[in-house]
PDB file of N, CA and C in Angstrom:
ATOM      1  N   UNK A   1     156.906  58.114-233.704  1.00  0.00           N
ATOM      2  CA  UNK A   1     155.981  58.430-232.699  1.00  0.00           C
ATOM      3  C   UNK A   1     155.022  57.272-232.467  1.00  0.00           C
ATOM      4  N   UNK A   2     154.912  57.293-231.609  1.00  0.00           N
ATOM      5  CA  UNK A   2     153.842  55.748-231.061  1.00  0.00           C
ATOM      6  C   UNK A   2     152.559  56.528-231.100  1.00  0.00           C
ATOM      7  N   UNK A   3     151.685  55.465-231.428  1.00  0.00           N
ATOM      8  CA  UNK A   3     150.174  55.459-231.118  1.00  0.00           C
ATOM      9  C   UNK A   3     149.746  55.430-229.940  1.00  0.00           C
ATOM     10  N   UNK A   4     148.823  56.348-229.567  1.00  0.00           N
ATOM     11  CA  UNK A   4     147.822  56.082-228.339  1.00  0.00           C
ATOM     12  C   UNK A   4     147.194  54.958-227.992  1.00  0.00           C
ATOM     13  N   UNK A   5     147.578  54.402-227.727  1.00  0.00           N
ATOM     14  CA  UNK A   5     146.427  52.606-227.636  1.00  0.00           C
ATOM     15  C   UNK A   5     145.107  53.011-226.214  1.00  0.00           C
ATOM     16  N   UNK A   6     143.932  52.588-226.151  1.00  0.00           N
ATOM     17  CA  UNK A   6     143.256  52.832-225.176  1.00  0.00           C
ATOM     18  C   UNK A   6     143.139  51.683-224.566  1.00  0.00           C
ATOM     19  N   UNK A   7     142.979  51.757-222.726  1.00  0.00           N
ATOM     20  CA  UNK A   7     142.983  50.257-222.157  1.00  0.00           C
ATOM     21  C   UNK A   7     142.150  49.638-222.213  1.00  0.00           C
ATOM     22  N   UNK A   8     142.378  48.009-222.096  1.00  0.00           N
ATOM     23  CA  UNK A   8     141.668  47.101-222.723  1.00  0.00           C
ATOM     24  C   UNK A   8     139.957  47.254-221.677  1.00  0.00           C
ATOM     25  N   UNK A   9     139.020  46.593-222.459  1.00  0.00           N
ATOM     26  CA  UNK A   9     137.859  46.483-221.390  1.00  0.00           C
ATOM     27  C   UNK A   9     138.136  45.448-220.763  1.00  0.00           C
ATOM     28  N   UNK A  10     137.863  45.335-219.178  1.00  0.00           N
ATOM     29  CA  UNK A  10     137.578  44.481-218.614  1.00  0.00           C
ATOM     30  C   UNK A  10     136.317  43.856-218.150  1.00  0.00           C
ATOM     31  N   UNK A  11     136.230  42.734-218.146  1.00  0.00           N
ATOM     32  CA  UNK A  11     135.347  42.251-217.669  1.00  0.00           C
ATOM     33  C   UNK A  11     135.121  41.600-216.176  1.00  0.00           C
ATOM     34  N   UNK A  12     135.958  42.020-215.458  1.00  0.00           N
ATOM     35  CA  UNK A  12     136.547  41.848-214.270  1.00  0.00           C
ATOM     36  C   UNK A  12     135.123  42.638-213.514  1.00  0.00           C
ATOM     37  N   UNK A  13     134.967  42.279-212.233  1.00  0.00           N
ATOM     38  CA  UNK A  13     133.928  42.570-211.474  1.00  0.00           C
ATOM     39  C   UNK A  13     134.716  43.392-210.305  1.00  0.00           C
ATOM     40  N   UNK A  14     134.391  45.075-210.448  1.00  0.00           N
ATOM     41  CA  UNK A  14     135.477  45.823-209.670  1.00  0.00           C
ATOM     42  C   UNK A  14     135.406  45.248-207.876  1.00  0.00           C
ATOM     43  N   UNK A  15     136.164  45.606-207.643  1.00  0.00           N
ATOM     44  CA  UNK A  15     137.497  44.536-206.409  1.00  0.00           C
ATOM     45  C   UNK A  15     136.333  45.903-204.918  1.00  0.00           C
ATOM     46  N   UNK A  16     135.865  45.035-203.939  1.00  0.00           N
ATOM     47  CA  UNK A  16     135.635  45.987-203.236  1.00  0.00           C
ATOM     48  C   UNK A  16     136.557  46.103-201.974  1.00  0.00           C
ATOM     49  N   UNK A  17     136.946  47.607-201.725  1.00  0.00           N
ATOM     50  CA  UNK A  17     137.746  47.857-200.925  1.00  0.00           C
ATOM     51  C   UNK A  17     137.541  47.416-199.405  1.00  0.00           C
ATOM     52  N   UNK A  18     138.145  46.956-198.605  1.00  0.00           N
ATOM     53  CA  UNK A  18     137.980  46.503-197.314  1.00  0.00           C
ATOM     54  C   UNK A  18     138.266  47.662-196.827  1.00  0.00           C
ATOM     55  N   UNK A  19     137.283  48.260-195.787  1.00  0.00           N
ATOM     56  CA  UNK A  19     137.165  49.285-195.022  1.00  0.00           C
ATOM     57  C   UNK A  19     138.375  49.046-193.662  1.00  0.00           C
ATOM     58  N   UNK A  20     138.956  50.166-193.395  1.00  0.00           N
ATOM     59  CA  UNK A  20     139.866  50.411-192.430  1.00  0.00           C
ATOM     60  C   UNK A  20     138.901  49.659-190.841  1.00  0.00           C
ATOM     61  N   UNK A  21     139.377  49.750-190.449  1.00  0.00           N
ATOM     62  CA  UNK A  21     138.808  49.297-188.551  1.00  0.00           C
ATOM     63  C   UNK A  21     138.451  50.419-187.850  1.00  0.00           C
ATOM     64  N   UNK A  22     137.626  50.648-187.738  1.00  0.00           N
ATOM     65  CA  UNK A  22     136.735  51.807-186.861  1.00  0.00           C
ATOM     66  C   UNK A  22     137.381  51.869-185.536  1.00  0.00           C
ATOM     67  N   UNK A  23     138.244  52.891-185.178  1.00  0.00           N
ATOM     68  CA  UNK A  23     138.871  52.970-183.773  1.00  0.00           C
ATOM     69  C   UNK A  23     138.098  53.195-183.103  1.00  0.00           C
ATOM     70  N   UNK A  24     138.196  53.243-181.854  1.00  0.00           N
ATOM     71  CA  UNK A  24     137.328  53.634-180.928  1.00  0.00           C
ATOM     72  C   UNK A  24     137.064  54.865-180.351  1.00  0.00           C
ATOM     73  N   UNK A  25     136.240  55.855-180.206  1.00  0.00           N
ATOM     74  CA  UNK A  25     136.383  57.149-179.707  1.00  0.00           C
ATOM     75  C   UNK A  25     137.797  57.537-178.659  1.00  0.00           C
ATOM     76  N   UNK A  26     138.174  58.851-178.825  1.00  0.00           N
ATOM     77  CA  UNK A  26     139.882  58.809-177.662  1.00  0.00           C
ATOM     78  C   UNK A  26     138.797  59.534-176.481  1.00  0.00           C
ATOM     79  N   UNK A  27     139.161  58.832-175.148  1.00  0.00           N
ATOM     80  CA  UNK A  27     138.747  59.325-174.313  1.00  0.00           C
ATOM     81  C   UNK A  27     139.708  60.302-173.573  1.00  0.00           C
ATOM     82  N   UNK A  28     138.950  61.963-173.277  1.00  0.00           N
ATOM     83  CA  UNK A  28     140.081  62.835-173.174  1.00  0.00           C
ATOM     84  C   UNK A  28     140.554  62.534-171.514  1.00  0.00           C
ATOM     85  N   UNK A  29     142.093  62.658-171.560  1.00  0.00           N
ATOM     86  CA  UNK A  29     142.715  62.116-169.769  1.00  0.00           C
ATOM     87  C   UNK A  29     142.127  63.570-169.192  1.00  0.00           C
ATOM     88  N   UNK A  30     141.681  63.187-167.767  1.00  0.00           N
ATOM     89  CA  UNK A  30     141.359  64.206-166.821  1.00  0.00           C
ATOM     90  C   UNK A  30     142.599  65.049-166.333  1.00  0.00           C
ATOM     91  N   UNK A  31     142.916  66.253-166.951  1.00  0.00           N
ATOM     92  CA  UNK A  31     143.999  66.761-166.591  1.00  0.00           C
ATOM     93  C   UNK A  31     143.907  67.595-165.451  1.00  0.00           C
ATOM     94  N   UNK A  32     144.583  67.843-164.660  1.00  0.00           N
ATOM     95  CA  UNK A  32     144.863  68.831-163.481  1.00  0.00           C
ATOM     96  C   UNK A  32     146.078  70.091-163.232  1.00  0.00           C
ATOM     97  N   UNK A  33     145.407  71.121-163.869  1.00  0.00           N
ATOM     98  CA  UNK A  33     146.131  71.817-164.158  1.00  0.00           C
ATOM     99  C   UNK A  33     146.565  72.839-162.982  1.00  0.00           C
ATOM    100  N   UNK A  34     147.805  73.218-162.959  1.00  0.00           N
ATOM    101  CA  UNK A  34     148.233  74.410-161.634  1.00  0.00           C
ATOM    102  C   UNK A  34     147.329  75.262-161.333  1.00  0.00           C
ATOM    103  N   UNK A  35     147.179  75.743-162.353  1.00  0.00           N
ATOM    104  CA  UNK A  35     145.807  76.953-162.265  1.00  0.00           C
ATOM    105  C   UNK A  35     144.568  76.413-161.555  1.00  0.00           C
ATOM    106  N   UNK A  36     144.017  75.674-162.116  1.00  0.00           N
ATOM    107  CA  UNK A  36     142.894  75.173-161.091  1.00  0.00           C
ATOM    108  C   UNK A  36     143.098  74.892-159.706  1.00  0.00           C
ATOM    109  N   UNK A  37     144.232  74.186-159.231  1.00  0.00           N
ATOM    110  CA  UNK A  37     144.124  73.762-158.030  1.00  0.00           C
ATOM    111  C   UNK A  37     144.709  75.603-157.376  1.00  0.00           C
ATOM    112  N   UNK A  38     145.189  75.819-157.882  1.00  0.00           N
ATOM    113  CA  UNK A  38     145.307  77.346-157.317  1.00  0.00           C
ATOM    114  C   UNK A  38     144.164  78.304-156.915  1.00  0.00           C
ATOM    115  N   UNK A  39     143.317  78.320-158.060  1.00  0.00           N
ATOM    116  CA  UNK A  39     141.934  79.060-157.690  1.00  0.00           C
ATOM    117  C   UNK A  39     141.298  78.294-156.564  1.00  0.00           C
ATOM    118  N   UNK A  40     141.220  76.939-156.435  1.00  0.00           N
ATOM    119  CA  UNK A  40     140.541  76.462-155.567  1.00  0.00           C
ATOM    120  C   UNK A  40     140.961  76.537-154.191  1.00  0.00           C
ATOM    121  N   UNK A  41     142.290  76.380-154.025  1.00  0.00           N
ATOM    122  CA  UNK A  41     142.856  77.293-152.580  1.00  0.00           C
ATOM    123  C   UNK A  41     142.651  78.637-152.281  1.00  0.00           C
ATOM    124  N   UNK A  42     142.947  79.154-153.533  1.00  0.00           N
ATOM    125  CA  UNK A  42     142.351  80.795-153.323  1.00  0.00           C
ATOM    126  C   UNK A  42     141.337  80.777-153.026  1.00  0.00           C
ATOM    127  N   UNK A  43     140.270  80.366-153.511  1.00  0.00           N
ATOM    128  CA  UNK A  43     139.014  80.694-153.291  1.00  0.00           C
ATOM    129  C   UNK A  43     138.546  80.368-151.710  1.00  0.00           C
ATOM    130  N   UNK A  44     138.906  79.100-151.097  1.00  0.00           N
ATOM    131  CA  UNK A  44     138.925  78.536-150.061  1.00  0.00           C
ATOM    132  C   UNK A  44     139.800  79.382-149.317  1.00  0.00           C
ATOM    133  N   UNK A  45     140.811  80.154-149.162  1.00  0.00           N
ATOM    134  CA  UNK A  45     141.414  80.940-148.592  1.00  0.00           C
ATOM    135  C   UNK A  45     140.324  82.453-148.645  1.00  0.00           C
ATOM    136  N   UNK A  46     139.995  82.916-149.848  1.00  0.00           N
ATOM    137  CA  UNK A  46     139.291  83.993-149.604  1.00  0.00           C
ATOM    138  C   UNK A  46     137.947  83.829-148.992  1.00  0.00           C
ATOM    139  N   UNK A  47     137.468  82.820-148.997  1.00  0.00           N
ATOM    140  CA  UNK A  47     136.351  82.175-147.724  1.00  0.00           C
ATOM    141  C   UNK A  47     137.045  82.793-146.505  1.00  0.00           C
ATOM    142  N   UNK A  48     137.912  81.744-145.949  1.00  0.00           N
ATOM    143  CA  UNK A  48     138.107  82.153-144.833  1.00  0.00           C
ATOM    144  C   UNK A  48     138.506  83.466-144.479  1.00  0.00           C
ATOM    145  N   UNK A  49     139.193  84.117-145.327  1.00  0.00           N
ATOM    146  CA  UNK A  49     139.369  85.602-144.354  1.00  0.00           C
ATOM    147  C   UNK A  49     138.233  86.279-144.533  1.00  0.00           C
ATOM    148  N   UNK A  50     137.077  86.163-145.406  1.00  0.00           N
ATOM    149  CA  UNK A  50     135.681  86.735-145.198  1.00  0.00           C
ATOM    150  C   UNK A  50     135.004  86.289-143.771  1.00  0.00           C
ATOM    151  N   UNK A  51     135.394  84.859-143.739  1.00  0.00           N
ATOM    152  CA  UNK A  51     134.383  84.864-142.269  1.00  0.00           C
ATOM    153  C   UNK A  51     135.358  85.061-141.487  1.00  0.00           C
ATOM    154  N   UNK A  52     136.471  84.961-141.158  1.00  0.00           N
ATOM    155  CA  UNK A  52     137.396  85.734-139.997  1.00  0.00           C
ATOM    156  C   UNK A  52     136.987  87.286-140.075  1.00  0.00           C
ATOM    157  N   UNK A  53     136.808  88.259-141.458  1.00  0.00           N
ATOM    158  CA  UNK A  53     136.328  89.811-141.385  1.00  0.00           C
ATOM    159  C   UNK A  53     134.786  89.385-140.506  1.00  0.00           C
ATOM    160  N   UNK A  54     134.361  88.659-140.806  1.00  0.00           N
ATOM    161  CA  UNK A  54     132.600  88.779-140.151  1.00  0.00           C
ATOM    162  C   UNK A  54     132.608  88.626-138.881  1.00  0.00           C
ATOM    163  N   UNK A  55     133.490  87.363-138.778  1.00  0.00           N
ATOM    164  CA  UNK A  55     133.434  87.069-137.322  1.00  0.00           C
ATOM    165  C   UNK A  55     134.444  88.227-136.508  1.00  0.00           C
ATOM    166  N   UNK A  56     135.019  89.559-137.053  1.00  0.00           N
ATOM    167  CA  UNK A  56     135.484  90.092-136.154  1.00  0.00           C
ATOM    168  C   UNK A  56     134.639  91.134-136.603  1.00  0.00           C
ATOM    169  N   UNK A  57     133.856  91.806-137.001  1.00  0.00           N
ATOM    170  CA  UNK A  57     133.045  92.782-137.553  1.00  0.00           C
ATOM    171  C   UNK A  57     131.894  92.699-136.143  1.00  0.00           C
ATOM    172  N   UNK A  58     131.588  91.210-136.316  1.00  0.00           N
ATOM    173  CA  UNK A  58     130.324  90.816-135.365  1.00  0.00           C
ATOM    174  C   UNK A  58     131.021  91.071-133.630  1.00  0.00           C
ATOM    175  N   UNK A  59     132.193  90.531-133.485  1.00  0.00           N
ATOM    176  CA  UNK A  59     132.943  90.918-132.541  1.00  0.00           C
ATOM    177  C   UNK A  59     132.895  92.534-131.835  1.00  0.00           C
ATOM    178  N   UNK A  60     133.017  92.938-132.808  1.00  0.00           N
ATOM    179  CA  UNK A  60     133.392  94.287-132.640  1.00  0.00           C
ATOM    180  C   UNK A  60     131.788  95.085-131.980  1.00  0.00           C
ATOM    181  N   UNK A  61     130.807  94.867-133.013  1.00  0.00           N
ATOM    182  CA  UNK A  61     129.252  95.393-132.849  1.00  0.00           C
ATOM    183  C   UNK A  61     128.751  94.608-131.219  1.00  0.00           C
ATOM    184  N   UNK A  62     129.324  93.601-131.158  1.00  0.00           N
ATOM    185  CA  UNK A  62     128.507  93.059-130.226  1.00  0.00           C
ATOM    186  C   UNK A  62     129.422  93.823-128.550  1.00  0.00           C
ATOM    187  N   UNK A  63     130.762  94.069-128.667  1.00  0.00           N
ATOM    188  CA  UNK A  63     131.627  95.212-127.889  1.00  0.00           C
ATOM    189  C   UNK A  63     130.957  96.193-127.770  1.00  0.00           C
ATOM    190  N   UNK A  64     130.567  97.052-128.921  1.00  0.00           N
ATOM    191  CA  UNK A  64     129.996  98.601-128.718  1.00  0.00           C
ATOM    192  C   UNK A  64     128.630  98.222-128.104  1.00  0.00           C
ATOM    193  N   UNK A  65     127.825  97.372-128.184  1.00  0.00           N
ATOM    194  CA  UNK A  65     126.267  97.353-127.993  1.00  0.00           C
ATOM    195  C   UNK A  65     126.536  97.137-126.166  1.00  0.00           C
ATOM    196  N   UNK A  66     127.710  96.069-125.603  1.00  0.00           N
ATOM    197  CA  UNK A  66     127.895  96.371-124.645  1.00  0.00           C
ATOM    198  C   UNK A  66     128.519  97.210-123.876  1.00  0.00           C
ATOM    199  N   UNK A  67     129.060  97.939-124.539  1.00  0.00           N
ATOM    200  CA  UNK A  67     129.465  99.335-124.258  1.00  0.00           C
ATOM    201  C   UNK A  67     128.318 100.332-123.744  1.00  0.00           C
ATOM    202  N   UNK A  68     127.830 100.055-125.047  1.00  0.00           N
ATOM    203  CA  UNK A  68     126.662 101.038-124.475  1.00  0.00           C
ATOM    204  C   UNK A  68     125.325 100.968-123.731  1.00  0.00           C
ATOM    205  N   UNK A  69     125.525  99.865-123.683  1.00  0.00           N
ATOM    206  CA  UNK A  69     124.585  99.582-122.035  1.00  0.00           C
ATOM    207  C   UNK A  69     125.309 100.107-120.713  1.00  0.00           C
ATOM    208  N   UNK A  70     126.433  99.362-120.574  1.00  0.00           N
ATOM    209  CA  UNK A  70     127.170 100.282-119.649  1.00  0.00           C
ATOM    210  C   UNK A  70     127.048 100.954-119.303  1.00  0.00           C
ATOM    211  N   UNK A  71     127.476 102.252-120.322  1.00  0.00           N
ATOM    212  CA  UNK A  71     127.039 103.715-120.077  1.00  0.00           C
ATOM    213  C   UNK A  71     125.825 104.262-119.757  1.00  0.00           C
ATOM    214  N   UNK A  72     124.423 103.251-120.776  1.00  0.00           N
ATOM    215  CA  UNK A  72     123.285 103.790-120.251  1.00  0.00           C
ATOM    216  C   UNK A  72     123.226 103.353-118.234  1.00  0.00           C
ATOM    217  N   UNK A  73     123.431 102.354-118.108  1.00  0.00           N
ATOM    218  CA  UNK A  73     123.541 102.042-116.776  1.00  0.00           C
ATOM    219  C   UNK A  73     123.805 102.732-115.614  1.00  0.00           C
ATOM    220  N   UNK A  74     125.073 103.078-116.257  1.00  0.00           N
ATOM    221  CA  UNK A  74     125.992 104.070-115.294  1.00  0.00           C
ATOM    222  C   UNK A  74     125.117 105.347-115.242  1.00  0.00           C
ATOM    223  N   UNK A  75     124.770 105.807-116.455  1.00  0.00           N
ATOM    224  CA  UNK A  75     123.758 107.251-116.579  1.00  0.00           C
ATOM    225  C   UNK A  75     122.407 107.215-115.759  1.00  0.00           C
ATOM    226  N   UNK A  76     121.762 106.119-115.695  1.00  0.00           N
ATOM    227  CA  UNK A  76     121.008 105.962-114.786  1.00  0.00           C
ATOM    228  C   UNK A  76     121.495 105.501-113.494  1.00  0.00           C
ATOM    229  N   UNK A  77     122.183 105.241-113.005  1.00  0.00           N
ATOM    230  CA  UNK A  77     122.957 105.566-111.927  1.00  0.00           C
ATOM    231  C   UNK A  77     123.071 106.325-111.490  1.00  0.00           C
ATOM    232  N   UNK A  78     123.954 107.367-112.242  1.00  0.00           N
ATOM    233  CA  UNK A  78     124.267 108.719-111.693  1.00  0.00           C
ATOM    234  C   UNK A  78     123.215 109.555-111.259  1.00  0.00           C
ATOM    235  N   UNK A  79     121.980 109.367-112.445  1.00  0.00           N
ATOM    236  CA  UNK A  79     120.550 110.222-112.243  1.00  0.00           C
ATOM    237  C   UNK A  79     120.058 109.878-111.354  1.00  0.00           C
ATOM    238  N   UNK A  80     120.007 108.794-110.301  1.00  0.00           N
ATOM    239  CA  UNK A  80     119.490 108.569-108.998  1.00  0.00           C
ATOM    240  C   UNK A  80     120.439 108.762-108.095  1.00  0.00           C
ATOM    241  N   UNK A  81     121.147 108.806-108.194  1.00  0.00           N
ATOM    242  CA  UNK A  81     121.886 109.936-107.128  1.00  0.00           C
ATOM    243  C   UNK A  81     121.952 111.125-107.042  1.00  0.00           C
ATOM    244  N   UNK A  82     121.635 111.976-107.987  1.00  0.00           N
ATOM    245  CA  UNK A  82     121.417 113.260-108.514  1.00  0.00           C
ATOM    246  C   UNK A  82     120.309 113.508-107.684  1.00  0.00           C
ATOM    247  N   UNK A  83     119.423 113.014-107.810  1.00  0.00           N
ATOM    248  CA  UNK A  83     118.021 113.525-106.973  1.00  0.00           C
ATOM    249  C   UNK A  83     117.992 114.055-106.100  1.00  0.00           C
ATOM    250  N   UNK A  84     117.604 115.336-105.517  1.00  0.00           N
ATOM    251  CA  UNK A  84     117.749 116.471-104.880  1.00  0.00           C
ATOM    252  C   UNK A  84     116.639 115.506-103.543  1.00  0.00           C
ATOM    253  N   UNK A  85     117.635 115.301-102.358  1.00  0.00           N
ATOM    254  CA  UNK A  85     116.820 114.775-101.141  1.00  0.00           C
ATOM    255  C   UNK A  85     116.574 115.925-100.279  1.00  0.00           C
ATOM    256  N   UNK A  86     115.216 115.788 -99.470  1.00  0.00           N
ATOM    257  CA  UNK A  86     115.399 116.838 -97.958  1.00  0.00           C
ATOM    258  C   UNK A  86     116.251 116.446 -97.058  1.00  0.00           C
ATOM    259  N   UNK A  87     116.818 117.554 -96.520  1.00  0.00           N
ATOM    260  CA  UNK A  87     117.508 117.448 -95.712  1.00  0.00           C
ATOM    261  C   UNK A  87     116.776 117.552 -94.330  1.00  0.00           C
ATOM    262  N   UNK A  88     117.646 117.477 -93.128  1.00  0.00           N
ATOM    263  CA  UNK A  88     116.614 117.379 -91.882  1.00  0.00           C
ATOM    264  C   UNK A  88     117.414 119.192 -91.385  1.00  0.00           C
ATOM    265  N   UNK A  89     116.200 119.799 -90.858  1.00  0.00           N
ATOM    266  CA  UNK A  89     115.953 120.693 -90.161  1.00  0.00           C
ATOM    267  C   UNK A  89     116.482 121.104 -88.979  1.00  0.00           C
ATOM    268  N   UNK A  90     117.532 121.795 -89.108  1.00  0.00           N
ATOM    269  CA  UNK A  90     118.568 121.890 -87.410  1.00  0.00           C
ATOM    270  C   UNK A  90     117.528 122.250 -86.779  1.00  0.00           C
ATOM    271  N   UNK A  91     117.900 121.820 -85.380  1.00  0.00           N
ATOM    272  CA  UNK A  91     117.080 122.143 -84.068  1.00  0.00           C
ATOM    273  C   UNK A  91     117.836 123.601 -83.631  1.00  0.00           C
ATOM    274  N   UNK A  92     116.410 124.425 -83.459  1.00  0.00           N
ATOM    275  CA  UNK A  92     116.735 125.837 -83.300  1.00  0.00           C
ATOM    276  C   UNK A  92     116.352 126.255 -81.632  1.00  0.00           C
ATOM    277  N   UNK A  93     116.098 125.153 -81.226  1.00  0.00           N
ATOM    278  CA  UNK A  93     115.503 125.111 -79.691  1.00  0.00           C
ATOM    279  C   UNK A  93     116.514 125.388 -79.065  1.00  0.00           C
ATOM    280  N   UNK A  94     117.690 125.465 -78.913  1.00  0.00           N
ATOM    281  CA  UNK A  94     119.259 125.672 -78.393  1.00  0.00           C
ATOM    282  C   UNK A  94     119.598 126.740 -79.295  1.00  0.00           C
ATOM    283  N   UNK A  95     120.172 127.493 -78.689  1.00  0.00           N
ATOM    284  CA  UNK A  95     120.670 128.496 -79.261  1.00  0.00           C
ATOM    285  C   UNK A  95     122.334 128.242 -79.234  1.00  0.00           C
ATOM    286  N   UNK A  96     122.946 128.604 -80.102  1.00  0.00           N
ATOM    287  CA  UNK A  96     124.653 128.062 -80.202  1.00  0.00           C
ATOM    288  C   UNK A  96     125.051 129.518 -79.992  1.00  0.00           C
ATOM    289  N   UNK A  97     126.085 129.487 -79.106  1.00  0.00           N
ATOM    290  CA  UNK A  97     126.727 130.175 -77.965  1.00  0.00           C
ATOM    291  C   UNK A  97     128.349 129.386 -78.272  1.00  0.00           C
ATOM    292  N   UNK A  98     129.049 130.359 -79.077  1.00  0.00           N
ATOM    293  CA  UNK A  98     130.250 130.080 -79.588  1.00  0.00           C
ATOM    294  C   UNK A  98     131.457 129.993 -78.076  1.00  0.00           C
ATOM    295  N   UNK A  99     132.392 129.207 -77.925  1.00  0.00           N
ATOM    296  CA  UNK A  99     132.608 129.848 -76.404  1.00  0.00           C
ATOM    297  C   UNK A  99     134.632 130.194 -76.795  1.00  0.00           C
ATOM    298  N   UNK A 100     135.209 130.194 -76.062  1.00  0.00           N
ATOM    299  CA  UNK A 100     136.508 131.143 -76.209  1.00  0.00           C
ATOM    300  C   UNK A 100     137.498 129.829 -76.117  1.00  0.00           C
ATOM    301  N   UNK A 101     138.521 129.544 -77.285  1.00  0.00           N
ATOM    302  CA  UNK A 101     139.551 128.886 -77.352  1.00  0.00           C
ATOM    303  C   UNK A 101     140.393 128.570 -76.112  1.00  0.00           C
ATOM    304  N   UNK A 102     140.479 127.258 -75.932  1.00  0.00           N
ATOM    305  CA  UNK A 102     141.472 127.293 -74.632  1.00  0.00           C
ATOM    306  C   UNK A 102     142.847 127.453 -75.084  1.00  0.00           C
ATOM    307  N   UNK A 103     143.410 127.090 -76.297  1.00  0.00           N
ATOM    308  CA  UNK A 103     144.484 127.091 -76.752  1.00  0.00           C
ATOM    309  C   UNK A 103     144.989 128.753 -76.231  1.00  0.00           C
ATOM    310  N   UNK A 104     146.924 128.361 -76.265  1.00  0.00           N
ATOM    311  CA  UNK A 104     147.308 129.504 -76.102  1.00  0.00           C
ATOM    312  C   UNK A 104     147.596 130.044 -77.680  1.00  0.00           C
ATOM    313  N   UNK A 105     147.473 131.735 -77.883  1.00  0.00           N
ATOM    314  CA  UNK A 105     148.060 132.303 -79.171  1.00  0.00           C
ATOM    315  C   UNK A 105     149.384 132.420 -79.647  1.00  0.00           C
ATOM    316  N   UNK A 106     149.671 131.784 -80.699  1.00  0.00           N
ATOM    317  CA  UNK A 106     150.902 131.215 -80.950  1.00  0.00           C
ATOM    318  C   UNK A 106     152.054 133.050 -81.145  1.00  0.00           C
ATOM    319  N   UNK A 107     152.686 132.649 -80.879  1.00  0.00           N
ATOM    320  CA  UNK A 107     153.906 133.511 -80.428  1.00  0.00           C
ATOM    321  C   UNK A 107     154.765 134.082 -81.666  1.00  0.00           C
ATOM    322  N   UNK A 108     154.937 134.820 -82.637  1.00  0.00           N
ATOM    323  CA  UNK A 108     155.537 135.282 -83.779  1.00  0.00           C
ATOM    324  C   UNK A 108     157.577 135.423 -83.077  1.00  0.00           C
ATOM    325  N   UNK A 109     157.727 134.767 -84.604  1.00  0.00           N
ATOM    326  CA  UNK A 109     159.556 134.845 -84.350  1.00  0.00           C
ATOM    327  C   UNK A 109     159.498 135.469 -85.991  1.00  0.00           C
ATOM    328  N   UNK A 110     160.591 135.516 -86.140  1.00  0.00           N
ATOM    329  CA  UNK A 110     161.613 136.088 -87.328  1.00  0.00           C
ATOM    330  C   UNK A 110     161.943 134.735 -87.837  1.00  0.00           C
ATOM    331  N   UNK A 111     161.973 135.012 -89.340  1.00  0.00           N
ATOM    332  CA  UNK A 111     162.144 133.906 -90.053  1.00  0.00           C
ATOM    333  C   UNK A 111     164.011 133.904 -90.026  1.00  0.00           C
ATOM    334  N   UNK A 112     164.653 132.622 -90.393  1.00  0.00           N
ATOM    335  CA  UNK A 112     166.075 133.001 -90.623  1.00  0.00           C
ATOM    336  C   UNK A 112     166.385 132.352 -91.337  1.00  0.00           C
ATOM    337  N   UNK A 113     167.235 134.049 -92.661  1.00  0.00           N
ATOM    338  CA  UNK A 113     167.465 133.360 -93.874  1.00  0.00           C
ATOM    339  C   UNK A 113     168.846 133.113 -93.787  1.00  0.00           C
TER     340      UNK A 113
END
């Protein structure tokens, strides 16, 4: 069986390690993913059919409001014609004296069926 021997002392001045090279921070690539550019059309798409709903909403209100002038119009219209006028007063100074048909009286036949 061998002896344990312990290692020798040195007198050596320990060795200093040269440090690795400091990389440089990774700068992350700007990625563009499907999804994003998707929401962003969507979203830009659901814009527009909101203001196409407004702009036909507003369409629509600004139809009935002239609608209903119209009608008030026409209603006041009608109510001035409605107004009960005098009439003028026959002349009773002449007396009407119905007088006798010159025509001759038409003559009865038999129908034929």
């Amino acid at each position: 069986m061998p002896i344990a021997q312990g290692l020798p002392w040195t007198t050596d001045e320990p060795k200093c390690l040269i440090k690795p090279p400091v990389k440089k921070n990774t700068i992350p690539i700007d990625l563009k993913l499907h999804s994003d550019i998707r929401a962003v059309e969507r979203a830009r798409f659901a814009h527009q059919v909101a203001e196409k709903g407004r702009l036909i909403k507003q369409y629509k209100m600004e139809r009935e409001r002239q609608q209903k002038l119209e009608v008030e119009e026409e209603i006041k219209r009608l109510r001035k014609e409605l107004i009960p006028k005098a009439q003028l007063m026959p002349y009773f100074d002449r007396p009407f004296v119905p007088r006798r048909s010159e025509k001759q009286p038409t003559v009865p036949r038999e129908p034929k069926f």
